[in-house]
C-alpha atoms as a PDB file:
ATOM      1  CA  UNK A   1      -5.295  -3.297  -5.040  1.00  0.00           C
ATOM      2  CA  UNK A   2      -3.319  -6.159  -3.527  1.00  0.00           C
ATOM      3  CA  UNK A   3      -1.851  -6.970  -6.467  1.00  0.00           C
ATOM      4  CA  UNK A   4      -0.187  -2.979  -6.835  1.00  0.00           C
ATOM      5  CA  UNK A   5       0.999  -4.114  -3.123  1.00  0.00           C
ATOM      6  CA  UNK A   6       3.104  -7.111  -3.846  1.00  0.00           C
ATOM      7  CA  UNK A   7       4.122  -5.083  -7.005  1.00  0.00           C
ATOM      8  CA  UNK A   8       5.612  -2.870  -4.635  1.00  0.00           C
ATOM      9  CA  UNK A   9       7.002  -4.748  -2.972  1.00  0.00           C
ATOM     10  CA  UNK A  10       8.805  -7.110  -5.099  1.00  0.00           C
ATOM     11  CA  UNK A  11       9.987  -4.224  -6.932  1.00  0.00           C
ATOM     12  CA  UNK A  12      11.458  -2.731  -3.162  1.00  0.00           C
ATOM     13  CA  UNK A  13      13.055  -6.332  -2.709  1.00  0.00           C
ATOM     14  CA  UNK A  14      14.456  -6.772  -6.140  1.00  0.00           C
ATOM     15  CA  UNK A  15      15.951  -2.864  -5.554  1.00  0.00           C
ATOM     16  CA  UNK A  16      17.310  -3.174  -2.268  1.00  0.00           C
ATOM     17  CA  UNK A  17      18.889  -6.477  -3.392  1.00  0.00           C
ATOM     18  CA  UNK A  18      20.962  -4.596  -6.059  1.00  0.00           C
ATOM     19  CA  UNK A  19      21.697  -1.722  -4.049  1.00  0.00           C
ATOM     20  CA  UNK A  20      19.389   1.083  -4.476  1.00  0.00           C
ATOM     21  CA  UNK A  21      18.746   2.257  -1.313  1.00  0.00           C
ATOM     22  CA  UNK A  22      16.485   4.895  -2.422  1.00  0.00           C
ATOM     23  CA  UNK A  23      14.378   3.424  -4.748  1.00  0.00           C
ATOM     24  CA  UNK A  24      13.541   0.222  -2.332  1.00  0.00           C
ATOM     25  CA  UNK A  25      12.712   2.936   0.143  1.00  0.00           C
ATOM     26  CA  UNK A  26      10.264   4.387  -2.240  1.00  0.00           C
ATOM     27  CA  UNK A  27       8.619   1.302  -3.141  1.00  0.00           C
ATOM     28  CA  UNK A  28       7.841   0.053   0.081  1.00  0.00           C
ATOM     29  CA  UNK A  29       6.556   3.715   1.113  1.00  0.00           C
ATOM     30  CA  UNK A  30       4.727   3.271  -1.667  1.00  0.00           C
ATOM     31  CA  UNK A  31       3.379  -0.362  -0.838  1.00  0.00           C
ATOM     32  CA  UNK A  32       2.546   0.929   2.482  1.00  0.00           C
ATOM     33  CA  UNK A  33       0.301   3.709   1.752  1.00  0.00           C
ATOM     34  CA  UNK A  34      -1.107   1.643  -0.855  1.00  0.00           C
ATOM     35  CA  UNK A  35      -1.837  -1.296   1.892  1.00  0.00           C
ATOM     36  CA  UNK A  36      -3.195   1.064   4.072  1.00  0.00           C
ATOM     37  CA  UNK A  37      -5.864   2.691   1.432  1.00  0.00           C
ATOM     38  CA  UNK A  38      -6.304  -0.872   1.526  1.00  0.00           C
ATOM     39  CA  UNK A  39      -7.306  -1.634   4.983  1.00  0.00           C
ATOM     40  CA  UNK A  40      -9.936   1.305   5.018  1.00  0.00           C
ATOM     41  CA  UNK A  41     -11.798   0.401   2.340  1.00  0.00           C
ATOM     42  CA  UNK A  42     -11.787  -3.227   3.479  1.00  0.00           C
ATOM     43  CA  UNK A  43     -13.293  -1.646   7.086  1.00  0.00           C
ATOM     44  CA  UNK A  44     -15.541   0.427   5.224  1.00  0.00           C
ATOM     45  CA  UNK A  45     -16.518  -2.279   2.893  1.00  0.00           C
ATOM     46  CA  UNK A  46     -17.492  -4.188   5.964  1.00  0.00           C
ATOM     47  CA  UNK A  47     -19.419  -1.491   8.022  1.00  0.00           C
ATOM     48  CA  UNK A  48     -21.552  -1.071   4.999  1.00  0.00           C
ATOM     49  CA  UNK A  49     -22.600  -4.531   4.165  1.00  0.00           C
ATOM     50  CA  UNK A  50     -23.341  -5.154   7.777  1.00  0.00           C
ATOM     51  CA  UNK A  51     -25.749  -1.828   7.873  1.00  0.00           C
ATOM     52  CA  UNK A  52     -27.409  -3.060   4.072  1.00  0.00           C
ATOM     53  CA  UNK A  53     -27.742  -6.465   6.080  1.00  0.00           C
ATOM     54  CA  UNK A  54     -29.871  -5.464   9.237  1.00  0.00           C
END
């Protein structure tokens, strides 16, 4: 999943570097929702292997 992130990304940099506003706006929205999907599972990831644990 990080990798689709810095996909994102680099494709917003690479966009907004040759002008197009709109797309490099939509990539990083992209990235960011992606990132945070991300972040949740990562939490959720964590809560469960500590429960399995005790």
């Amino acid at each position: 999943m990080l990798r689709w992130i810095l996909i994102f990304l680099v494709i917003a940099l690479i966009a907004a570097l040759l002008g197009f506003g709109g797309i490099a706006a939509g990539a990083a929205g992209i990235a960011k929702i992606i990132f945070y999907v991300f972040l949740v599972l990562l939490a959720v990831s964590v809560v469960m292997h500590l429960v399995k644990r005790v």
